[in-house]
N, C-alpha and C. Protein backbone atom coordinates (compact mmCIF):
# COMPACT_ATOMS: atom_id res chain seq x y z
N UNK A 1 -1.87 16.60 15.35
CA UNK A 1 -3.10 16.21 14.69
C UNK A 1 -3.31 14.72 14.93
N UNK A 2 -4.61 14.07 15.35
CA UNK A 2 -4.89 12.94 15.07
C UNK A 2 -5.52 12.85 13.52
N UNK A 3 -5.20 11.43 14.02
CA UNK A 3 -5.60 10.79 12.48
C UNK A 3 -6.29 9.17 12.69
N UNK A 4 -7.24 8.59 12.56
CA UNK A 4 -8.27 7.69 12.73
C UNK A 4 -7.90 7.05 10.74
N UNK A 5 -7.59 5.88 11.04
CA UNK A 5 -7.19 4.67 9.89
C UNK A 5 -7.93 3.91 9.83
N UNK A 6 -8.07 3.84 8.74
CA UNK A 6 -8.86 2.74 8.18
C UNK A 6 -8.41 1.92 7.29
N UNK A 7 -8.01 0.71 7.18
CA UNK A 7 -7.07 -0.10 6.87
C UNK A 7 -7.98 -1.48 5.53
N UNK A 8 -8.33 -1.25 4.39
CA UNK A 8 -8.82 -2.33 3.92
C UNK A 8 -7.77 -3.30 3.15
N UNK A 9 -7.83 -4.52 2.68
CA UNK A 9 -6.91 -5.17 2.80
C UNK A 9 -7.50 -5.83 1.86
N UNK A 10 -7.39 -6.23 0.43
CA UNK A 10 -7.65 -6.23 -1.11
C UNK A 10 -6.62 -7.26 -1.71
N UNK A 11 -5.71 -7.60 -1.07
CA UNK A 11 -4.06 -8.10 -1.34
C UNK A 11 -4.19 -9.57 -0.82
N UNK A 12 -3.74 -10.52 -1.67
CA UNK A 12 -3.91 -11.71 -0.61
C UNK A 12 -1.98 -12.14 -0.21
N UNK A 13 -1.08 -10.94 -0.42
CA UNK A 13 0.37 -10.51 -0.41
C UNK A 13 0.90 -11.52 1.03
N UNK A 14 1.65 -12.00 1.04
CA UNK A 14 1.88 -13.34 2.35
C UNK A 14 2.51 -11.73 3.85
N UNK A 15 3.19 -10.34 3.29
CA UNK A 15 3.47 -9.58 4.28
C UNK A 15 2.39 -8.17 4.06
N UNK A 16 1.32 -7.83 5.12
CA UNK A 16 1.00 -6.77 5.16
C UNK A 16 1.41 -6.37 6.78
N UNK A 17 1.80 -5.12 6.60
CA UNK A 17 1.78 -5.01 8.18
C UNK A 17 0.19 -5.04 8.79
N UNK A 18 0.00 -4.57 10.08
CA UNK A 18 -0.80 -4.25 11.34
C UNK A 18 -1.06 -3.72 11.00
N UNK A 19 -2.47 -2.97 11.20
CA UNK A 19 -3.25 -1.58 11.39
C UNK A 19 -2.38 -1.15 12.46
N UNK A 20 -1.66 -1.29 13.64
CA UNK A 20 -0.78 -0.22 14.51
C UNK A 20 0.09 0.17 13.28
N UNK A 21 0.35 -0.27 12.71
CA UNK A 21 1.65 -0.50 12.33
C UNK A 21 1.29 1.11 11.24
N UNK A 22 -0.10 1.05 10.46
CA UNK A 22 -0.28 1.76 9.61
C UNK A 22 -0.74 3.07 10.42
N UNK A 23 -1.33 3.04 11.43
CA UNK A 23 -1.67 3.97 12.43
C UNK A 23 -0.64 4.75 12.86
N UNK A 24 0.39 4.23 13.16
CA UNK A 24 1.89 5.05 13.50
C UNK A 24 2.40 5.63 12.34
N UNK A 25 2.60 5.19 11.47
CA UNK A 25 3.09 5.64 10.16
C UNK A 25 2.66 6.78 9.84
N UNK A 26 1.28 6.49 9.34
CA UNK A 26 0.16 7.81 8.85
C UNK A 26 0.59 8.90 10.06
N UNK A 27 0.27 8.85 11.27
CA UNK A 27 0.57 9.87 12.37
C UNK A 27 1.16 10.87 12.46
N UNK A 28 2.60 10.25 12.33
CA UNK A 28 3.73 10.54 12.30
C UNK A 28 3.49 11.36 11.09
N UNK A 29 3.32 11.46 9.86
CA UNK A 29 3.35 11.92 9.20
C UNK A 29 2.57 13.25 8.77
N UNK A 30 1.71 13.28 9.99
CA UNK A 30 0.56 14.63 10.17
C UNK A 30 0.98 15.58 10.76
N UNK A 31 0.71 16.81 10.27
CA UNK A 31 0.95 17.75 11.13
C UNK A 31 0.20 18.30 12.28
N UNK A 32 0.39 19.35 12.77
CA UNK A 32 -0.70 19.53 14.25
C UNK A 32 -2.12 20.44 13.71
N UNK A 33 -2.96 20.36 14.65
CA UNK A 33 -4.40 20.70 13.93
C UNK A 33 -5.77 19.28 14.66
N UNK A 34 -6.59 19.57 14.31
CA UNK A 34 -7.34 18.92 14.48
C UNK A 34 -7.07 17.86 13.65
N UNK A 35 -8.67 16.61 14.30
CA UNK A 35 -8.40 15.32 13.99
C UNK A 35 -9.43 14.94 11.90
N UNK A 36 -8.26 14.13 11.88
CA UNK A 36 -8.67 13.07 10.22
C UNK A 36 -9.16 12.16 10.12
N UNK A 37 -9.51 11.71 9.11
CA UNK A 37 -10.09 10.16 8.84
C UNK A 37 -9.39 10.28 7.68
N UNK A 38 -8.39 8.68 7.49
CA UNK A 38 -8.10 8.52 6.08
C UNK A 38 -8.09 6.67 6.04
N UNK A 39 -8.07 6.24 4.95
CA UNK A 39 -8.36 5.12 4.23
C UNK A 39 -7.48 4.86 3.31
N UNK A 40 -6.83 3.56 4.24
CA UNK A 40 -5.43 3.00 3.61
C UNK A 40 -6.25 1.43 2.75
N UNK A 41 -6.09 1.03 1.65
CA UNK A 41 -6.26 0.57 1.00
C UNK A 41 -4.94 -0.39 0.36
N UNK A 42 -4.84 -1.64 0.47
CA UNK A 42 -3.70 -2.45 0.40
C UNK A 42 -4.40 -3.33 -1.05
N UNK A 43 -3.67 -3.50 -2.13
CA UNK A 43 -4.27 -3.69 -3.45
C UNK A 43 -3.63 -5.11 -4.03
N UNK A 44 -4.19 -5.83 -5.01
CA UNK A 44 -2.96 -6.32 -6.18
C UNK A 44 -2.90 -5.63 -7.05
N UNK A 45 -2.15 -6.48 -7.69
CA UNK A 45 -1.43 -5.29 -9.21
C UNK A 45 -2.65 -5.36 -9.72
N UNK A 46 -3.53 -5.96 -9.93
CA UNK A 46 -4.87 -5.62 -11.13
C UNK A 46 -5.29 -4.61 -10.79
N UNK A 47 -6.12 -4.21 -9.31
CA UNK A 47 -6.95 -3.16 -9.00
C UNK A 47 -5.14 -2.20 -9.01
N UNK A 48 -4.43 -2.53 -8.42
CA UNK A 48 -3.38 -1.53 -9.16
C UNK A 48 -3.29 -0.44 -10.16
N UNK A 49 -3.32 -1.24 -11.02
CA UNK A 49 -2.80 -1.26 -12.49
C UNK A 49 -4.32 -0.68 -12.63
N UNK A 50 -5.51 -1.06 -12.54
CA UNK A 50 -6.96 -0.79 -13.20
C UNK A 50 -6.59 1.05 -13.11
N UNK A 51 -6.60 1.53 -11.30
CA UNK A 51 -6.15 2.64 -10.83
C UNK A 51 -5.19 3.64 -11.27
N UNK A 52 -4.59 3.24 -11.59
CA UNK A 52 -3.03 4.10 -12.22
C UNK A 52 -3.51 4.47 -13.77
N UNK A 53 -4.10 3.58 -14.54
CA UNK A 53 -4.63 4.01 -15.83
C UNK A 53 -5.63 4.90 -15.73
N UNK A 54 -6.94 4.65 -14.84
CA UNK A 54 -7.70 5.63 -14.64
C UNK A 54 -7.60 7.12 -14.18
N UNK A 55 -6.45 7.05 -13.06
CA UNK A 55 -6.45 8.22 -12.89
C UNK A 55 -4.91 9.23 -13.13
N UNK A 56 -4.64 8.41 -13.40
CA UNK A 56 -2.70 9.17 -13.59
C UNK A 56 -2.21 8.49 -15.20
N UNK A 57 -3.53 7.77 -16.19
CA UNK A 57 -3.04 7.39 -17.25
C UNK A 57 -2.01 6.60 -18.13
N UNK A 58 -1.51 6.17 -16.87
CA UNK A 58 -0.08 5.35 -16.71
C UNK A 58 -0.48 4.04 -16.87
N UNK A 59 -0.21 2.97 -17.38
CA UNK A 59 0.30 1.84 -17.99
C UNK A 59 0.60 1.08 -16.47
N UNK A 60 -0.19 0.06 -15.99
CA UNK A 60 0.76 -1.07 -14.88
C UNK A 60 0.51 -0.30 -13.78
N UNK A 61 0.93 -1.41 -12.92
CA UNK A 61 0.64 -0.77 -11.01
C UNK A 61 1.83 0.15 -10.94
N UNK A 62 0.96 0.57 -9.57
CA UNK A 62 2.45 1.43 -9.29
C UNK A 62 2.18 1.28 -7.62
N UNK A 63 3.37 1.47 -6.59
CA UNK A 63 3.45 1.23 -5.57
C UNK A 63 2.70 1.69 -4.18
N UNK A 64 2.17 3.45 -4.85
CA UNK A 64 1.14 4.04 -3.57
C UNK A 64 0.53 5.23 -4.82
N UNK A 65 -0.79 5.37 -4.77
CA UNK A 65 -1.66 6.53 -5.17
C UNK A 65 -1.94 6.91 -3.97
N UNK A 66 -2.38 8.00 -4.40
CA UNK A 66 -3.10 8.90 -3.29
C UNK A 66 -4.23 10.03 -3.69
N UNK A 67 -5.29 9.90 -3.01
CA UNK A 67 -5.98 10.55 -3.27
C UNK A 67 -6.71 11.59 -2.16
N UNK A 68 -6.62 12.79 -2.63
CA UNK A 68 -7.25 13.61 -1.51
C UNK A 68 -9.26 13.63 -1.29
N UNK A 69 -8.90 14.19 -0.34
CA UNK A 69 -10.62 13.71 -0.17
C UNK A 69 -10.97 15.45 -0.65
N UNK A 70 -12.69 15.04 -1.58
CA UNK A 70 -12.80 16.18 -2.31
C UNK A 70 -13.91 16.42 -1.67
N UNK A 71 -14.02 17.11 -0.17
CA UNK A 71 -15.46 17.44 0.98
C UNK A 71 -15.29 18.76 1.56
N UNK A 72 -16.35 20.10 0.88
CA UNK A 72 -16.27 20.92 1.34
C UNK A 72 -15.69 20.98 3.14
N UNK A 73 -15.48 21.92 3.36
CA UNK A 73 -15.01 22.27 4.94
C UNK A 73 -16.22 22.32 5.56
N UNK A 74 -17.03 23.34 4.84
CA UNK A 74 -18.69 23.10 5.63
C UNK A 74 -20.07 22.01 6.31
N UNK A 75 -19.39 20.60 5.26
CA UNK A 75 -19.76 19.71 5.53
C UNK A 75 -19.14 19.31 7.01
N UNK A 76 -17.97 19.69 7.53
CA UNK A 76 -17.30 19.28 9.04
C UNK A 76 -17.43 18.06 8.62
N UNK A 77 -17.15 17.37 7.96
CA UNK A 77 -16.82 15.70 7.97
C UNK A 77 -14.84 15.50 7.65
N UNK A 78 -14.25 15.54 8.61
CA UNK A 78 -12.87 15.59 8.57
C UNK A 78 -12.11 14.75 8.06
N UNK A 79 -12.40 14.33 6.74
CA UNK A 79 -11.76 13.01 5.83
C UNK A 79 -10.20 14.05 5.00
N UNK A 80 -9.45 13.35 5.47
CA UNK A 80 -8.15 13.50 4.49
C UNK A 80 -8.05 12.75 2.92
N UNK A 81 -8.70 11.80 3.10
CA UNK A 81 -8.27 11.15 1.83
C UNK A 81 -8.43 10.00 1.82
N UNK A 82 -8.06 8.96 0.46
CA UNK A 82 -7.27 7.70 0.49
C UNK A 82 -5.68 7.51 -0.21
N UNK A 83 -5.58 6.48 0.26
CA UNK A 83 -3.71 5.98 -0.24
C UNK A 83 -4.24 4.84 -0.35
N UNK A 84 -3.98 4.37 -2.02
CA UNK A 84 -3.95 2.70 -2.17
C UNK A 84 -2.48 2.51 -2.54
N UNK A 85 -2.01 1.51 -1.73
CA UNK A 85 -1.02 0.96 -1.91
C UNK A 85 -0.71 -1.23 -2.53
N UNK A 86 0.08 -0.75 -3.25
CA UNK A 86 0.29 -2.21 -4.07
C UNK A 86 1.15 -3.29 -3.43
N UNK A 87 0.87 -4.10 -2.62
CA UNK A 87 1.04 -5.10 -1.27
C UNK A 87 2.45 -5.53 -2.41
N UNK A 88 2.28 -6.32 -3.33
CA UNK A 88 3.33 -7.22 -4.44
C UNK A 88 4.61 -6.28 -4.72
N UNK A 89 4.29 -5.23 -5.05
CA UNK A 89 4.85 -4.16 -6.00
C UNK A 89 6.07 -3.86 -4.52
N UNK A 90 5.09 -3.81 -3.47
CA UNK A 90 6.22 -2.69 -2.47
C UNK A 90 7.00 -3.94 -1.79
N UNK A 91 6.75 -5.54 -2.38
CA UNK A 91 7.87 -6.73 -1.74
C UNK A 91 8.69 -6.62 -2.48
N UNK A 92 8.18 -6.74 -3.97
CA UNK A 92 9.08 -6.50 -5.06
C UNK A 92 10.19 -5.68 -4.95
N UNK A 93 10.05 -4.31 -4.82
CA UNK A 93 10.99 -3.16 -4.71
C UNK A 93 12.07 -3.65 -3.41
N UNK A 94 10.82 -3.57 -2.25
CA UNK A 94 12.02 -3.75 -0.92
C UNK A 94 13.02 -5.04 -1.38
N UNK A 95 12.87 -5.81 -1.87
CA UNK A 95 13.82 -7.15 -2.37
C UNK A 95 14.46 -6.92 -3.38
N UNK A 96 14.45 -5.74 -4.21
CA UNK A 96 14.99 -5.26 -5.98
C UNK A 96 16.03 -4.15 -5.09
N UNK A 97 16.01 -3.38 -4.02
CA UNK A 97 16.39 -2.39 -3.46
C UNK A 97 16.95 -2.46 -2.33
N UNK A 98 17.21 -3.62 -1.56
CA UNK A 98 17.89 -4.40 0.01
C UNK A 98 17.29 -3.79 1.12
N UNK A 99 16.21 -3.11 0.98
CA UNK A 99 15.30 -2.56 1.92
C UNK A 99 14.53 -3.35 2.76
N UNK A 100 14.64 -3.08 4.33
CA UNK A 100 13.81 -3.82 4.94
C UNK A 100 12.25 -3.62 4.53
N UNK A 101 11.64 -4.47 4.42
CA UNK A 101 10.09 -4.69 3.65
C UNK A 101 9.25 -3.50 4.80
N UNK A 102 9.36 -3.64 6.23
CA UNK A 102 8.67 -2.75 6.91
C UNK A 102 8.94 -1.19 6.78
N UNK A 103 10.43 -1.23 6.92
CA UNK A 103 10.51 0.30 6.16
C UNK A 103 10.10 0.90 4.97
N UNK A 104 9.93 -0.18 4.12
CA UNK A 104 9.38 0.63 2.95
C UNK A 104 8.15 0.66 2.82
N UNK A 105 7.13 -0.09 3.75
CA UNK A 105 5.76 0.04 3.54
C UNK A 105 5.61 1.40 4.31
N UNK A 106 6.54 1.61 5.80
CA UNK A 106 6.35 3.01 6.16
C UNK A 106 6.88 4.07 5.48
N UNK A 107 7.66 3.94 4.28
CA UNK A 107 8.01 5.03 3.27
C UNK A 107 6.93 5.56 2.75
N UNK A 108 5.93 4.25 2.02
CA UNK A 108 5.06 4.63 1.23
C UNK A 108 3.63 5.47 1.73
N UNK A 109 3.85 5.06 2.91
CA UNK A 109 2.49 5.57 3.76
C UNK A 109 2.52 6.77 3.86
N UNK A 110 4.03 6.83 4.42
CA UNK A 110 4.07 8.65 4.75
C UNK A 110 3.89 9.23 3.50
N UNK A 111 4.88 8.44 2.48
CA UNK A 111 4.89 9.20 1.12
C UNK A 111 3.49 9.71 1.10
N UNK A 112 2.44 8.87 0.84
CA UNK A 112 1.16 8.45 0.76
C UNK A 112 0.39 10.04 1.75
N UNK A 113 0.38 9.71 2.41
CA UNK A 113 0.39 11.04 3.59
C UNK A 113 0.57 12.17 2.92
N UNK A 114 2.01 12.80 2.56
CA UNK A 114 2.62 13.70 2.55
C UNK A 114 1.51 14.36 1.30
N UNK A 115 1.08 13.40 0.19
CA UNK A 115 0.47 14.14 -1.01
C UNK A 115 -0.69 14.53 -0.56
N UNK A 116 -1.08 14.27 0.24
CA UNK A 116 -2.27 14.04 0.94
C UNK A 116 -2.40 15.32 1.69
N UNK A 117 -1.59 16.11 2.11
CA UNK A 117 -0.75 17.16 2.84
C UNK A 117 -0.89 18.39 1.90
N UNK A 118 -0.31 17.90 0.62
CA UNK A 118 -0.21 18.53 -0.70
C UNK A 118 1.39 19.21 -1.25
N UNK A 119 2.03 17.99 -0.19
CA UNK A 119 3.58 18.01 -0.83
C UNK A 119 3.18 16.87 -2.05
N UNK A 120 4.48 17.61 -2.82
CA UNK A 120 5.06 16.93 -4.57
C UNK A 120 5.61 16.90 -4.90
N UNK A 121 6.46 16.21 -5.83
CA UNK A 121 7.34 16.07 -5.89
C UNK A 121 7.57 15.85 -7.62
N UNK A 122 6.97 17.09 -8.27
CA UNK A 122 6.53 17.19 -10.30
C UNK A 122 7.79 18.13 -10.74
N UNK A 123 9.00 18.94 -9.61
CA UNK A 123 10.03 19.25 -9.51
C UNK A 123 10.84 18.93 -9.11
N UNK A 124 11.98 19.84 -8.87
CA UNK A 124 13.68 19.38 -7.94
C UNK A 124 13.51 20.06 -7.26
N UNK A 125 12.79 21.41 -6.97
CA UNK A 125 13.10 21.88 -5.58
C UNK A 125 11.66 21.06 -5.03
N UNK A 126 10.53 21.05 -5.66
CA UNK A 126 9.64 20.46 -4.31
C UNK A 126 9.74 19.01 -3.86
N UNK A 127 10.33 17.70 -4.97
CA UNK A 127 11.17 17.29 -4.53
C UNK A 127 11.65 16.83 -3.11
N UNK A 128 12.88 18.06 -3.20
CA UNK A 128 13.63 18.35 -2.55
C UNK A 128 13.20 18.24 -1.26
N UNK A 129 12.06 19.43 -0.88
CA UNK A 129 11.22 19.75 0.14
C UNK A 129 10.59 18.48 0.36
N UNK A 130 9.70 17.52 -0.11
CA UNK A 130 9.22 16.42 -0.08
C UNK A 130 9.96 15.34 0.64
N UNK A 131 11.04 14.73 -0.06
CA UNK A 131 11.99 13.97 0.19
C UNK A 131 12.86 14.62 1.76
N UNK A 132 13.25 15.20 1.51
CA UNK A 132 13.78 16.01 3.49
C UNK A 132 12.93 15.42 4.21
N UNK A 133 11.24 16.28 4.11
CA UNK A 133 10.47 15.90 5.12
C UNK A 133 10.33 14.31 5.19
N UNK A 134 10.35 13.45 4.55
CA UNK A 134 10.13 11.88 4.38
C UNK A 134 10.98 11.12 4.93
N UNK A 135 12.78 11.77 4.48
CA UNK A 135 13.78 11.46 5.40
C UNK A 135 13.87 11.74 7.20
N UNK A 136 13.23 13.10 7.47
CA UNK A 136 13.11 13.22 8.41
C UNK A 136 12.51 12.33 9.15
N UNK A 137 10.98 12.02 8.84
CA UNK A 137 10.13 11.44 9.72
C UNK A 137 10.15 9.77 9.94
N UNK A 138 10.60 8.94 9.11
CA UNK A 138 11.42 7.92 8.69
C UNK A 138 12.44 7.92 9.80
N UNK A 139 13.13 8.77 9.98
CA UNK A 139 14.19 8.58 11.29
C UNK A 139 14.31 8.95 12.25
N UNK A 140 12.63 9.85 12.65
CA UNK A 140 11.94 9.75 14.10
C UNK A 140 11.35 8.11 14.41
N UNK A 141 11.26 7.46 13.41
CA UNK A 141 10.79 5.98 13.46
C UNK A 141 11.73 5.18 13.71
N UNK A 142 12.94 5.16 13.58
CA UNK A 142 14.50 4.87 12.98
C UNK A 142 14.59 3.91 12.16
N UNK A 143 14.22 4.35 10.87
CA UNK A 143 14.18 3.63 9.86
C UNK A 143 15.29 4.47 8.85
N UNK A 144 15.84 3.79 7.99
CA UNK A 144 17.05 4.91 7.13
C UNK A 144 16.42 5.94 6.15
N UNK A 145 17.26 6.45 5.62
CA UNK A 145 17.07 7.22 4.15
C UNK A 145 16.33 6.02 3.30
N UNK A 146 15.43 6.07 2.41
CA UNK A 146 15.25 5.50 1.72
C UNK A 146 15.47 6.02 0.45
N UNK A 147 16.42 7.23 0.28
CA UNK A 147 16.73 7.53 -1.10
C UNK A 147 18.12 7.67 -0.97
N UNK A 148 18.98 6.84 0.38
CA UNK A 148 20.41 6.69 0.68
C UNK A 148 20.66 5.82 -0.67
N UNK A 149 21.48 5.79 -1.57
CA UNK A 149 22.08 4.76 -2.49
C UNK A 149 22.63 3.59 -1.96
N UNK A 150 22.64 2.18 -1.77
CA UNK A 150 23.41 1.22 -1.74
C UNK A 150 24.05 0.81 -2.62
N UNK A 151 25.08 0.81 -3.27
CA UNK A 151 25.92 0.66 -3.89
C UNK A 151 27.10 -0.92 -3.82
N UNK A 152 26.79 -1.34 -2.14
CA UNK A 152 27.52 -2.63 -2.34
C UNK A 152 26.32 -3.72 -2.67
């Protein structure tokens, strides 16, 4: 499947990656089928935080929403969705977590992706299923586990 990105940039965050950068990510993360349009959205914690209360009721930013695109099939307008992601939130973590900062923005994307897909992860087995596929595609990139534990 292709997939056509659209990259807005909301964050005045000192690291965002490339639009390649978000273009490969998202990709990778599609399955085969015809072509998408989706809309990556890079945030601060305010429009964050505004987002997460509005639609998931939650208190404070959080690192990637996602939203599916709600367009009959009949319309043939091939939009997947959006993913806003929190530029601060995902330096924060990669530096709270010893994660290289680029791997984890490509965690979140795919993550971002994957719901988008209509994997979830509101159990342990889907989860399960979720997290595999995330590990997998993460290390067609060769980037690690990002749910490997570091412990030293």
């Amino acid at each position: 499947m292709t997939i056509e990105v659209e990259v807005q940039r909301a964050s005045g965050s000192d690291f965002i990656p490339g639009d390649d950068c978000f273009q490969i990510w998202a990709g990778t993360a599609m399955e085969d089928g015809g072509s998408r349009l989706l809309t990556i959205r890079v945030v601060g914690r305010a429009e964050s935080a505004e987002l997460n209360q509005r639609y998931r009721r939650k208190k404070g930013p959080t690192n990637v929403l996602a939203f599916a695109a709600d367009v009959p099939q009949e319309c043939g307008v091939p939009l997947l969705g959006d993913i806003v992601i929190c530029a601060p939130l995902v330096m924060e973590e990669a530096m709270a977590q010893g994660k290289n900062p680029q791997a984890h923005w490509a965690h979140l994307v795919i993550h971002g992706v994957l719901h988008l897909l209509g994997f979830d992860h509101q159990n342990t087995a889907q989860a399960a299923v979720m997290e595999s596929r995330e590990i997998s595609l993460l290390a067609s990139l060769g980037y690690p586990d990002p749910y490997a534990r570091n412990d030293c």
